[in-house]
N, C-alpha and C. Protein backbone atom coordinates (compact mmCIF):
# COMPACT_ATOMS: atom_id res chain seq x y z
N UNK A 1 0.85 -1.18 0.00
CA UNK A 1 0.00 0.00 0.00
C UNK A 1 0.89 1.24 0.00
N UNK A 2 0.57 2.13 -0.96
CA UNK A 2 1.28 3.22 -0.76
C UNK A 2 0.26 5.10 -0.21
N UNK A 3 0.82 5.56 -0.02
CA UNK A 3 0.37 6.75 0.55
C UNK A 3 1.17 7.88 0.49
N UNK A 4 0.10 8.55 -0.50
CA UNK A 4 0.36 10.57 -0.96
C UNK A 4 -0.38 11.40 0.32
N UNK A 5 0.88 11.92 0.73
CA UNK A 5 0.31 13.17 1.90
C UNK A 5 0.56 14.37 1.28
N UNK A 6 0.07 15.05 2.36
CA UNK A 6 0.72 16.60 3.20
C UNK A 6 0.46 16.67 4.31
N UNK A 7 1.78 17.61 4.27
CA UNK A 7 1.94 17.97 5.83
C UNK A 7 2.15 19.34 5.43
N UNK A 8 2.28 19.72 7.27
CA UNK A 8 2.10 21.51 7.15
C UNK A 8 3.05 21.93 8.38
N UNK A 9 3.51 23.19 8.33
CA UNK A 9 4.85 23.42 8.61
C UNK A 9 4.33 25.32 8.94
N UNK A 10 3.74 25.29 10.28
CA UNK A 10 3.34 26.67 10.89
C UNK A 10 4.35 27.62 10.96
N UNK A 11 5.54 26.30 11.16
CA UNK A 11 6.63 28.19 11.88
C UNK A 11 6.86 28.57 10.06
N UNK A 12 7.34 27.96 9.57
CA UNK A 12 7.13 28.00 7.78
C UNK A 12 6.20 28.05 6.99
N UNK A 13 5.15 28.33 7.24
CA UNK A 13 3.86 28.51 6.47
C UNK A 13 3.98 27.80 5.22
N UNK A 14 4.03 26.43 5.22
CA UNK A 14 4.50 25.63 3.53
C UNK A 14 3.70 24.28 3.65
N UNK A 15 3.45 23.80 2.98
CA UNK A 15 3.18 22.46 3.02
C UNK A 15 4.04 21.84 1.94
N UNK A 16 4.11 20.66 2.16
CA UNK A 16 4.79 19.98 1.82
C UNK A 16 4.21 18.00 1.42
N UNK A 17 4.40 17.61 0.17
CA UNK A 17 3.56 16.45 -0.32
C UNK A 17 4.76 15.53 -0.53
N UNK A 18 4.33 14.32 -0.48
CA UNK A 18 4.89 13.44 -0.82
C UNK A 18 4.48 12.12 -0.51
N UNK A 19 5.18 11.01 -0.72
CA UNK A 19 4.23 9.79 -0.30
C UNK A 19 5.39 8.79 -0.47
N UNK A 20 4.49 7.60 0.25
CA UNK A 20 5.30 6.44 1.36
C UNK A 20 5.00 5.66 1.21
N UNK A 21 5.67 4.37 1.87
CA UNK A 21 4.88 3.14 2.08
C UNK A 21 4.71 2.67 3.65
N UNK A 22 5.26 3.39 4.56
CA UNK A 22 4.68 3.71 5.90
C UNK A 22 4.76 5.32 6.37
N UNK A 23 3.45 5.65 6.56
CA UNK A 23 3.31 7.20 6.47
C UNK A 23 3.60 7.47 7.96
N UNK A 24 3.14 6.18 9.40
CA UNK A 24 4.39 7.04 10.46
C UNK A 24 5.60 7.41 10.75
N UNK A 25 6.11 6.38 10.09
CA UNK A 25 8.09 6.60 9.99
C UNK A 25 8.16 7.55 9.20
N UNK A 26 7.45 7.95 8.29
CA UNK A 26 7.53 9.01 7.70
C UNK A 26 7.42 10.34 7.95
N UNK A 27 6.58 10.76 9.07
CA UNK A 27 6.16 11.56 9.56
C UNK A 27 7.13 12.06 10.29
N UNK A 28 7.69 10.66 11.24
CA UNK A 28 8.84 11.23 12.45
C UNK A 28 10.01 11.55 11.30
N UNK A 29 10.11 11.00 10.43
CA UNK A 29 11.60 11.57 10.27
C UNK A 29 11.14 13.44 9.86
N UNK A 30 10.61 13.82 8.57
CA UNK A 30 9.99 14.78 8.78
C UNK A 30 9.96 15.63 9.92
N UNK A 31 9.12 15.11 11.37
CA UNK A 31 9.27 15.97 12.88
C UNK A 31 10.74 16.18 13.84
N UNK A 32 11.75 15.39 12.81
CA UNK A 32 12.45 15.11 13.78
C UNK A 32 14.03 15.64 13.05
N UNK A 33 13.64 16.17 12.21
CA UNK A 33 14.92 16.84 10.93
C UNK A 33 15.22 15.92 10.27
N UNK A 34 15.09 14.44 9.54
CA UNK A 34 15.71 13.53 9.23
C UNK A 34 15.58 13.38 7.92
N UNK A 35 14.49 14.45 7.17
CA UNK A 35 14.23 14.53 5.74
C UNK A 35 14.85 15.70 5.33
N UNK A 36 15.85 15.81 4.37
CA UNK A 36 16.73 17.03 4.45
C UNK A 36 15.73 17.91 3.74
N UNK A 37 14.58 17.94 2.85
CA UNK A 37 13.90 18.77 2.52
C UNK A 37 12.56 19.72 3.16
N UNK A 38 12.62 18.85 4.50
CA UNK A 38 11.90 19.25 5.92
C UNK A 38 12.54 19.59 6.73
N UNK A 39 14.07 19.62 7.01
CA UNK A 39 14.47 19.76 8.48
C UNK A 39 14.77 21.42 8.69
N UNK A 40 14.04 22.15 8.47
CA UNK A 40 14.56 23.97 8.87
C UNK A 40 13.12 23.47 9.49
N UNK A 41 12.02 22.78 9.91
CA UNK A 41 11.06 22.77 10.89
C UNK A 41 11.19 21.28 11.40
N UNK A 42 10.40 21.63 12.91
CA UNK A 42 10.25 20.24 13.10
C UNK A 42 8.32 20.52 13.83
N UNK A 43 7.62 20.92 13.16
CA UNK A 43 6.22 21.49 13.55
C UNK A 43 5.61 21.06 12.60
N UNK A 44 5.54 19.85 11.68
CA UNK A 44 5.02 19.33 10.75
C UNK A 44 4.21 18.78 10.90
N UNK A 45 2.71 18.82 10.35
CA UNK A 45 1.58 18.58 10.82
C UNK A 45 1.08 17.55 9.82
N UNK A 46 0.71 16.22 10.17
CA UNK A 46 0.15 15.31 8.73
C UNK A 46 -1.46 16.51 8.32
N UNK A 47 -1.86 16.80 7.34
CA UNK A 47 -2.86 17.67 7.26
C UNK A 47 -3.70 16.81 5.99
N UNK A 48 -3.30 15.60 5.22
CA UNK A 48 -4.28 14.90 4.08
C UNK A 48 -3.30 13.88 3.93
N UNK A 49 -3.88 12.64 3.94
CA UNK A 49 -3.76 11.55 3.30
C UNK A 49 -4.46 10.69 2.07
N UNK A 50 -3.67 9.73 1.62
CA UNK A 50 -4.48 8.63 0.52
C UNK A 50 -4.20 7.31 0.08
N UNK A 51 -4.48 6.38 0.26
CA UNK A 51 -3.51 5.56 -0.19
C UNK A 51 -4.36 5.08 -1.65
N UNK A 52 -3.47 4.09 -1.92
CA UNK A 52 -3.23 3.75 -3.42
C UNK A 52 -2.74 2.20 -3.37
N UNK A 53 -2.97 1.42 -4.28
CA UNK A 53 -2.64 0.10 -4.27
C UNK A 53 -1.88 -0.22 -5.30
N UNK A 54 -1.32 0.74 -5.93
CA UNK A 54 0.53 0.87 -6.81
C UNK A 54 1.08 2.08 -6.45
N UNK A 55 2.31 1.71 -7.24
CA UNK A 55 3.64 3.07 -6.85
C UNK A 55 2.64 3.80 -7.75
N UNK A 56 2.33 3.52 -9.22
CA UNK A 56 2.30 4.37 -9.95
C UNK A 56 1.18 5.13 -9.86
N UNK A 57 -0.57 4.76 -9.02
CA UNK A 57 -0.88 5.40 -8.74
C UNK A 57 -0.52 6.25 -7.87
N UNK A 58 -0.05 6.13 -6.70
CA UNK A 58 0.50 7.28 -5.79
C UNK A 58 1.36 8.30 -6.74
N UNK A 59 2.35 7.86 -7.68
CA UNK A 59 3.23 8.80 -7.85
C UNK A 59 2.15 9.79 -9.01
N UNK A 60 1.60 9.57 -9.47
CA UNK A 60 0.47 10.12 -10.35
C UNK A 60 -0.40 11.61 -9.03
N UNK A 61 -0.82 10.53 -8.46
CA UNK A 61 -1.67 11.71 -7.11
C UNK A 61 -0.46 12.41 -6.70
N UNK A 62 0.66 11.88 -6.23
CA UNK A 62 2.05 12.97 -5.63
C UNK A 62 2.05 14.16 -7.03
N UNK A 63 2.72 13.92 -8.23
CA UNK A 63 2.80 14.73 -8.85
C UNK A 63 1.62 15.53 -9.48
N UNK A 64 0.35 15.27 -9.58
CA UNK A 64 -1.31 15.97 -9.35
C UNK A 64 -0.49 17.25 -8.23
N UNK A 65 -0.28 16.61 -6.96
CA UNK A 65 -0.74 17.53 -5.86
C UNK A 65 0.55 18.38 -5.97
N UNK A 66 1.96 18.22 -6.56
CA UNK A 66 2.74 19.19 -6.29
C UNK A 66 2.54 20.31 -7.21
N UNK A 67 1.39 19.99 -8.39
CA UNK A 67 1.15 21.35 -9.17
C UNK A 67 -0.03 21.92 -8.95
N UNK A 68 -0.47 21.68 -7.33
CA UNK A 68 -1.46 22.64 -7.17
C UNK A 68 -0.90 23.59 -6.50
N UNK A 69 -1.44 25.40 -6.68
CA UNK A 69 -0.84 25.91 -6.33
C UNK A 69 -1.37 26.36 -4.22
N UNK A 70 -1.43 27.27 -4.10
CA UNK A 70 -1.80 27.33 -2.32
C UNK A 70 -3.15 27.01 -2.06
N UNK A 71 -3.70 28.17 -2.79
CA UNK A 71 -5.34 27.99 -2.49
C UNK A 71 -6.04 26.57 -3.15
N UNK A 72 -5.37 26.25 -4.07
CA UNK A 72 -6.15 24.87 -4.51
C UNK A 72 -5.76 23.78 -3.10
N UNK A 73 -4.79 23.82 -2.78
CA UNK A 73 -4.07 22.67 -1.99
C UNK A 73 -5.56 23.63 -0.20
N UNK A 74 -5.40 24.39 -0.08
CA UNK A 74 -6.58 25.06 0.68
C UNK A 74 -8.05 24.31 0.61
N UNK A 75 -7.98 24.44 -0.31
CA UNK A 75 -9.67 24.02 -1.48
C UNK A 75 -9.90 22.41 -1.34
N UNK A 76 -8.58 21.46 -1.51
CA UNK A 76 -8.62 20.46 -1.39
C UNK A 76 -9.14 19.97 0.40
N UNK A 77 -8.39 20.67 1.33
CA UNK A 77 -8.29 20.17 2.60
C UNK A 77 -9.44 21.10 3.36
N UNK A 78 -10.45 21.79 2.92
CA UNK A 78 -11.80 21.72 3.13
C UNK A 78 -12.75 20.82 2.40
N UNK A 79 -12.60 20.08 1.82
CA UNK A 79 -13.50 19.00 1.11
C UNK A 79 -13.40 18.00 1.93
C-alpha cells in the first residue's frame, strides 16, 4: 500500500507532499529533521492523506498535488 500526503509546517507557512509506504516513519523523520527537505522545521503537521494500491498510482496523485498551487491545496483540505 502506498500513501500521498501533506503535511504543514506553521513556523514555515508551507506544506509539503509526498508519499510512502509507511506514512508514520515518515512523519517522524519529517518531525524530527531527518528529511533534508523538511528539516529547517520540526512542527510538521500530517494535514491529508491517501492511499493507493501501486507506486504508480500514488506517484500520479504525488505529482497531481505538487502542481497545485496554495489555495487549490486550501480548497482540497476543506473537502
Amino acid at each position: 500500500m502506498y500513501q500521498v500526503y501533506i503535511i504543514y509546517s506553521k513556523t514555515l507557512d508551507v506544506y509539503y507532499k509526498g508519499f510512502t509506504t509507511d506514512l508514520n516513519k515518515r512523519i517522524l523523520e519529517h518531525t524530527t529533521g531527518l528529511s533534508r527537505f523538511t528539516s529547517k522545521a520540526t512542527d510538521w503537521e500530517l494535514v491529508y492523506s491517501i492511499s493507493f494500491e501501486t507506486k504508480k498510482e500514488a506517484l500520479l496523485e504525488e505529482k497531481r498535488l505538487k502542481k497545485l498551487n496554495r489555495l487549490s491545496i486550501k480548497k482540497l483540505l476543506m473537502d
